[in-house]
Structures are given as structure tokens and as C-alpha cells.
N, C-alpha and C. Protein backbone atom coordinates (compact mmCIF):
# COMPACT_ATOMS: atom_id res chain seq x y z
N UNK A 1 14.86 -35.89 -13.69
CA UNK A 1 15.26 -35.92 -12.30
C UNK A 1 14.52 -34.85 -11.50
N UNK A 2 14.65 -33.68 -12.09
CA UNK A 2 13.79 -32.31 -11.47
C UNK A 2 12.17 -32.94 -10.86
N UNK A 3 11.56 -33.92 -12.18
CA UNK A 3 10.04 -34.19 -11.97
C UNK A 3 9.72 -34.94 -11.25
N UNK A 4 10.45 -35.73 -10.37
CA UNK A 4 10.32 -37.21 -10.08
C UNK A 4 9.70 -36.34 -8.16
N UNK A 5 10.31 -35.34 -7.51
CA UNK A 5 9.57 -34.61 -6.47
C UNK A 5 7.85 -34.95 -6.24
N UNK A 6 7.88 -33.83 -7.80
CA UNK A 6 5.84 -34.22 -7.88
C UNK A 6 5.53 -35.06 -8.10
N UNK A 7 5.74 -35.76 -8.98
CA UNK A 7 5.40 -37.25 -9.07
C UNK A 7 5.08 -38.08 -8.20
N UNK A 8 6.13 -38.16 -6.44
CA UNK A 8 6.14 -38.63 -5.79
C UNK A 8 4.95 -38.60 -5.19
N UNK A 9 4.35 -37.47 -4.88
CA UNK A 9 2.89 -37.24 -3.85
C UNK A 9 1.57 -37.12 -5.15
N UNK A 10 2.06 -37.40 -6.34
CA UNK A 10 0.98 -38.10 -7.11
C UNK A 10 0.74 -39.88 -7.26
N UNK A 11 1.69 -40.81 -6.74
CA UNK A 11 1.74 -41.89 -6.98
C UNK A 11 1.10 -42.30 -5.37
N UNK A 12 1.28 -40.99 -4.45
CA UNK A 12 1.05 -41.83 -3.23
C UNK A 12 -0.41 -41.39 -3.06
N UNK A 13 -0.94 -40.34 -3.67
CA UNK A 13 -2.36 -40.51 -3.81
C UNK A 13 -3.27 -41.83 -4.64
N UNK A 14 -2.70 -41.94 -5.87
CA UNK A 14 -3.22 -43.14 -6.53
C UNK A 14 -3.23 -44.51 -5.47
N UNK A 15 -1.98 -44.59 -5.06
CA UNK A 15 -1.82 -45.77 -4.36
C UNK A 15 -3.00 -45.95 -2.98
N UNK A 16 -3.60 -44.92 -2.78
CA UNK A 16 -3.78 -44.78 -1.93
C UNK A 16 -5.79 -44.88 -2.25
N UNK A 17 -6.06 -44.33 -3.30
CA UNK A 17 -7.45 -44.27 -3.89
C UNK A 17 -7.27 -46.09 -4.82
N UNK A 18 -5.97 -46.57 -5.06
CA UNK A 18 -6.61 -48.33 -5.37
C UNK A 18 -6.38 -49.06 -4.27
N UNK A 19 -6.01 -48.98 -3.40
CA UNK A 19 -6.28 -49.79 -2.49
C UNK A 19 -7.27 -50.26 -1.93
N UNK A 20 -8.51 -49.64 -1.96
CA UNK A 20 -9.90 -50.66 -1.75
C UNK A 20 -10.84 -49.76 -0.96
N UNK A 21 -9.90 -48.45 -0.21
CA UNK A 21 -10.93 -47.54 0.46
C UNK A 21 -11.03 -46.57 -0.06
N UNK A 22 -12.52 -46.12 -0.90
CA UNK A 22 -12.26 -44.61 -1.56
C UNK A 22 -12.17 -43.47 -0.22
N UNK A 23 -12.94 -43.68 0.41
CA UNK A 23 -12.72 -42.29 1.85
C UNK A 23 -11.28 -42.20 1.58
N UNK A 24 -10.13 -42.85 1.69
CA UNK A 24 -9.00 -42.15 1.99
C UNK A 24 -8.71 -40.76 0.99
N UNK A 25 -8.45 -40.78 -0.12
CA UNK A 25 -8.47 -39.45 -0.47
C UNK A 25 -10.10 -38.54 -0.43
N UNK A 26 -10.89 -38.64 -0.12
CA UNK A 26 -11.37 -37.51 0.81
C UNK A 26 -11.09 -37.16 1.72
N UNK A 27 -10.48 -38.20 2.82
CA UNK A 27 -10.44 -37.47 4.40
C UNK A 27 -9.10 -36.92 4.09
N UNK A 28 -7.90 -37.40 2.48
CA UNK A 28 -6.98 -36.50 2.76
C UNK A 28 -6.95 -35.11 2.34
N UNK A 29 -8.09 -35.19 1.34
CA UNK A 29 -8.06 -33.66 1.18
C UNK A 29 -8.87 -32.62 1.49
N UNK A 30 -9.70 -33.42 2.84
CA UNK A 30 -10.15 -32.66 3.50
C UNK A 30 -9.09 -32.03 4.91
N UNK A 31 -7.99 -32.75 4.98
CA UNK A 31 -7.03 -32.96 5.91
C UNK A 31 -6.44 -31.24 5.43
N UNK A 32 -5.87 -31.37 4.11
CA UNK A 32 -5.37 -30.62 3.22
C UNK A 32 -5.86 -28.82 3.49
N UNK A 33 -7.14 -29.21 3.40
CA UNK A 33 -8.44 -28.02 3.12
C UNK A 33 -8.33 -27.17 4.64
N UNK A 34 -8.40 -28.48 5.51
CA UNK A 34 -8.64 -27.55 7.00
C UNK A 34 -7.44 -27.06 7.43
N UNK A 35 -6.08 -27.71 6.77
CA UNK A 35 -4.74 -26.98 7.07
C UNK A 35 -4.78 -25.55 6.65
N UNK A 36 -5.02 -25.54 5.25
CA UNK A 36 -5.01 -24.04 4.57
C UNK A 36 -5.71 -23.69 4.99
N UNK A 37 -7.16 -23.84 5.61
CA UNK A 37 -7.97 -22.74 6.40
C UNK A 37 -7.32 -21.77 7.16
N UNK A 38 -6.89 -22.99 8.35
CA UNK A 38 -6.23 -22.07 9.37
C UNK A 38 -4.51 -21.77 9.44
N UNK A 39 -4.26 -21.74 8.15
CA UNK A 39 -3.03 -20.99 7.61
C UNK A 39 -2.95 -19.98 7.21
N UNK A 40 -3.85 -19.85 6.50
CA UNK A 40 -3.94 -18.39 5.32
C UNK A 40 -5.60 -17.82 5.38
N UNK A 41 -6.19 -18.26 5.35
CA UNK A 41 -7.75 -17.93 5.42
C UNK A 41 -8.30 -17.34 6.42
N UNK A 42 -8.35 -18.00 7.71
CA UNK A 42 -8.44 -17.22 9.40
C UNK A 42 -7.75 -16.30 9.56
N UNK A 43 -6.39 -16.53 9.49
CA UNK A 43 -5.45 -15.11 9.77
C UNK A 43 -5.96 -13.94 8.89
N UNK A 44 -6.12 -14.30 7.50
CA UNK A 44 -6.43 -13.20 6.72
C UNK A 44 -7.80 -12.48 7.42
N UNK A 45 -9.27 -13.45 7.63
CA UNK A 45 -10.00 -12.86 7.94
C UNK A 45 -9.99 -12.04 9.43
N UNK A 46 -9.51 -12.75 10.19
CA UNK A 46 -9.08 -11.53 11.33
C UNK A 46 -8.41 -9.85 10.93
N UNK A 47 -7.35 -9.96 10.25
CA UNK A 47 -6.78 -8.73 10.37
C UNK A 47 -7.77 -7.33 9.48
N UNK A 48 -8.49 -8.38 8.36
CA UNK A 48 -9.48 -7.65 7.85
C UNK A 48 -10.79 -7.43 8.65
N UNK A 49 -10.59 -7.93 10.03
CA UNK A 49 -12.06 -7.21 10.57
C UNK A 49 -11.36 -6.60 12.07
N UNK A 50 -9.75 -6.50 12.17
CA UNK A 50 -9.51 -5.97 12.99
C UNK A 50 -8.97 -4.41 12.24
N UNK A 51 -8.88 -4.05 10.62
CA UNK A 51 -8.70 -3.16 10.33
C UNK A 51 -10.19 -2.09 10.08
N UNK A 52 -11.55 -3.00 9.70
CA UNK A 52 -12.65 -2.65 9.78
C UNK A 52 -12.91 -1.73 10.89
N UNK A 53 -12.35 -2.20 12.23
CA UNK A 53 -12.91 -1.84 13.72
C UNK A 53 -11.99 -0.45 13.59
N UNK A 54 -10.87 -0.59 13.14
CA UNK A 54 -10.14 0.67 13.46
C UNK A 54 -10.48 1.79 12.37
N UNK A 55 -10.77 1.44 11.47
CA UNK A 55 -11.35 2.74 10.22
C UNK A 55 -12.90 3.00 10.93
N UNK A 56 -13.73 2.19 11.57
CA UNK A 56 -14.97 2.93 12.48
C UNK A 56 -14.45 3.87 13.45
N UNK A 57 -13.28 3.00 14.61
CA UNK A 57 -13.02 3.91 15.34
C UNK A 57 -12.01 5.23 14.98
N UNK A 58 -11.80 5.49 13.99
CA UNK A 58 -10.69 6.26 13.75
C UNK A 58 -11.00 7.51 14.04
N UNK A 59 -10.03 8.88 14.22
CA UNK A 59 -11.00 10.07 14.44
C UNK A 59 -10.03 11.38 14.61
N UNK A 60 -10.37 12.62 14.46
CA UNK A 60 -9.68 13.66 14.18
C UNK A 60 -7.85 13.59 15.32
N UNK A 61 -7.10 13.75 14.19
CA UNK A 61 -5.30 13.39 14.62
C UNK A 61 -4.95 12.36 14.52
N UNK A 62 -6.06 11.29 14.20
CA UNK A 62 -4.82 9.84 13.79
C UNK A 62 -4.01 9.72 13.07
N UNK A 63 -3.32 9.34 12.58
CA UNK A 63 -2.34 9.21 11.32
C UNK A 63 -3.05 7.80 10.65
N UNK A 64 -3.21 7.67 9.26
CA UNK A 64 -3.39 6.35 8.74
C UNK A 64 -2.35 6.31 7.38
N UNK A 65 -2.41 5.58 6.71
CA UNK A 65 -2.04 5.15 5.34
C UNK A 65 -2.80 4.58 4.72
N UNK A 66 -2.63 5.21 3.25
CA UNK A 66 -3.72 4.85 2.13
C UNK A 66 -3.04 3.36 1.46
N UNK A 67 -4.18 2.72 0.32
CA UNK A 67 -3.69 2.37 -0.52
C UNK A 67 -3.03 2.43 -1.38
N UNK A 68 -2.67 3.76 -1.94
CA UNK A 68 -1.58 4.38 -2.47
C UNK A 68 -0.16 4.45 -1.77
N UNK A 69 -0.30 4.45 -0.58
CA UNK A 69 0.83 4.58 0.05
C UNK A 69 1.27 6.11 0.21
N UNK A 70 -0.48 6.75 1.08
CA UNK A 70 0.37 8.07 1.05
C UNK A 70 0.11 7.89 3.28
N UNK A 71 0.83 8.41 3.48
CA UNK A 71 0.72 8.93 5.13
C UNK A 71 0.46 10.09 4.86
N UNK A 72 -1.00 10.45 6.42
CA UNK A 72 -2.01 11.45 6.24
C UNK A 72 -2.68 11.48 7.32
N UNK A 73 -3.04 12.18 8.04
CA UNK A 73 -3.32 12.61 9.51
C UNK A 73 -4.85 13.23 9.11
N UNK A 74 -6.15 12.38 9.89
CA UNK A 74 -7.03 13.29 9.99
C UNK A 74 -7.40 14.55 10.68
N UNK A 75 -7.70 15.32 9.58
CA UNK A 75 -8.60 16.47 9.90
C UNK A 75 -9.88 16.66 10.30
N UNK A 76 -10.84 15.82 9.12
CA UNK A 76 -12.46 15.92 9.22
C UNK A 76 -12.70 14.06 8.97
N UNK A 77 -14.03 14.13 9.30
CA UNK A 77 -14.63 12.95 9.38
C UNK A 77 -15.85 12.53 9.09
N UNK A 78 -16.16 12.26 7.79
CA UNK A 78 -17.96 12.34 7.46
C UNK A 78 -17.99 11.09 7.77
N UNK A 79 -19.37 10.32 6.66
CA UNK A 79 -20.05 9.26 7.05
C UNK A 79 -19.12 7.39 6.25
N UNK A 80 -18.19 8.01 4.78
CA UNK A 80 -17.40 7.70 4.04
C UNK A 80 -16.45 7.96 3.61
N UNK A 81 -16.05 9.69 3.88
CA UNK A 81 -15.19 9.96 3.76
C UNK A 81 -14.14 10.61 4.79
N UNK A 82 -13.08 10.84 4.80
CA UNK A 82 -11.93 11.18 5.94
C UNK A 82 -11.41 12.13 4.94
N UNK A 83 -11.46 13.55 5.35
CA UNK A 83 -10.99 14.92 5.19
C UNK A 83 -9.34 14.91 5.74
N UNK A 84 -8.16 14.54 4.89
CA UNK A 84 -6.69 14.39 5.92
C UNK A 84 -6.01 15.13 5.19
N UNK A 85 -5.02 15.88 6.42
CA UNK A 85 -3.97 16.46 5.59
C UNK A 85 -2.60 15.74 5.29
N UNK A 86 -1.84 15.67 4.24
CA UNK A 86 -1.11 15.00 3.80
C UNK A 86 0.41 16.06 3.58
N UNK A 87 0.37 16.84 3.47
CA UNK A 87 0.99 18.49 3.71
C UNK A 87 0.45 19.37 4.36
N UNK A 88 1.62 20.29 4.20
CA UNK A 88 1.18 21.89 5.17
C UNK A 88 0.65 22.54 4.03
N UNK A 89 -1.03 22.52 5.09
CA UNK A 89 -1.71 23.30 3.91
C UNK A 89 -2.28 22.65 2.62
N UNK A 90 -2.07 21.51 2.60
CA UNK A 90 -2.70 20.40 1.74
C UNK A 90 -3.47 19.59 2.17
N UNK A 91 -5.21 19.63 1.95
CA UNK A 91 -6.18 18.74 2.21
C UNK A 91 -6.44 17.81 1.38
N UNK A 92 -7.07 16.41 1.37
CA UNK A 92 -7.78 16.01 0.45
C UNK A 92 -8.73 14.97 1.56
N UNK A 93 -9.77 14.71 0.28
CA UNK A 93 -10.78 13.88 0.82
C UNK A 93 -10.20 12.07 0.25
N UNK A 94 -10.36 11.20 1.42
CA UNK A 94 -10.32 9.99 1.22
C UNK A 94 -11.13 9.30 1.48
N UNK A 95 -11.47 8.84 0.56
CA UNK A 95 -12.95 7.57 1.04
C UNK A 95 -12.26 6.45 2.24
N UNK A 96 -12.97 5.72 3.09
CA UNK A 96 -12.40 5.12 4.13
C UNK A 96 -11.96 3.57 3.71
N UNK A 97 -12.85 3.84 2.71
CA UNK A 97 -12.26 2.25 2.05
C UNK A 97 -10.84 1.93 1.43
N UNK A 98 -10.27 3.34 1.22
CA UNK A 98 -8.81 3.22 0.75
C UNK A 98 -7.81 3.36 1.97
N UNK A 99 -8.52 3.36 3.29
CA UNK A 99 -7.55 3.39 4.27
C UNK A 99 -7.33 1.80 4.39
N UNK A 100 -5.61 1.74 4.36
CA UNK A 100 -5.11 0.31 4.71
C UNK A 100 -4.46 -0.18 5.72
N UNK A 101 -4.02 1.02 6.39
CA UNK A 101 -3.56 0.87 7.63
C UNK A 101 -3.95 2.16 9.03
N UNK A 102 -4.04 2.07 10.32
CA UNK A 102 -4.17 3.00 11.20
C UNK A 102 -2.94 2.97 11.92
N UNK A 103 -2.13 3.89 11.80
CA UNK A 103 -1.13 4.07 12.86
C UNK A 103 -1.40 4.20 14.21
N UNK A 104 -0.44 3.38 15.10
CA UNK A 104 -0.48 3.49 16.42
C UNK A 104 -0.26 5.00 16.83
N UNK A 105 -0.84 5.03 18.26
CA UNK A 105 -1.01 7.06 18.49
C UNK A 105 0.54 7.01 18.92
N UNK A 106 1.05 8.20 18.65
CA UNK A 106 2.45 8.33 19.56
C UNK A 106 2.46 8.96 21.34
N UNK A 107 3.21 7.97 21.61
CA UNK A 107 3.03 8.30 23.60
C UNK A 107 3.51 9.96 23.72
């Protein structure tokens, strides 16, 4: 009883590839393909080139977050790496590629 769900949208593909037109399951799973594009694929690639823009623009007092999940306020700023303090009196160097997020500035 559980299997008979999947089954269902496997019988309506078959039915659908003997009926006499092969195009139909291409144009459906091309139907398929361009849904998940712009479901999961576009969105993803936006936020990854709207986080790109903000690790260029980033710059001494922002606050960001690592991949680790540490919060850390820049200090210094080379060509790859971001000099942040994470404590009082605690520096470290972070490569920019482990920054995952930029905090908004506070008003």
C-alpha cells in the first residue's frame, strides 16, 4: 500500500513514452529540469555571488561570521586574508574564503 504513491508517476511515464510520441518524455523532463533550475540552482547561485561582492567589499569594523561559526569584527585586511578580533585582545588571521556571512552595520 505504502508503494503504490511511486508507482503511480512511474506508470504515467511509461504510459506516456508507449503511446506513439517519444518527445513526450523529453519535453517532460525537460519540464522537470527547468523547474529545479529555478528552484534551487538560481537562488543558490545568486546568494553565492551576492556573498562574493560583500567579502570584496568588506573592510576594517565589519562584523562577519566564519565557517566555523565564530563572530569576529575586522581589524586588518590583506589581499586573502582578514586580520579579526574575535576577543579582547585576541587576534587571528582568516582567510576570506572561510567568511560565510557579513553582518549588517549597526545604525
Amino acid at each position: 500500500m505504502i508503494d503504490f504513491l511511486p508507482n503511480v508517476s512511474v506508470f504515467a511515464f511509461q504510459e506516456a513514452s508507449q503511446q506513439g510520441n517519444p518527445w513526450t518524455m523529453v519535453i517532460m523532463m525537460a519540464g522537470i529540469f527547468v523547474i529545479f533550475y529555478f528552484l534551487m540552482i538560481r537562488p543558490q547561485q545568486k546568494r553565492q555571488k551576492e556573498l562574493k561582492q560583500q567579502i570584496e567589499n568588506i573592510s576594517k569594523g565589519d562584523k562577519f561570521i566564519t565557517a566555523g561559526g565564530i563572530y569576529a569584527t575586522v581589524v586588518s585586511i590583506k589581499e586573502h586574508v582578514v586580520t579579526a578580533k574575535i576577543a579582547d585582545d585576541v587576534k587571528v588571521d582568516i582567510a576570506k574564503s572561510a567568511i560565510s556571512a557579513v553582518l549588517p552595520k549597526d545604525s
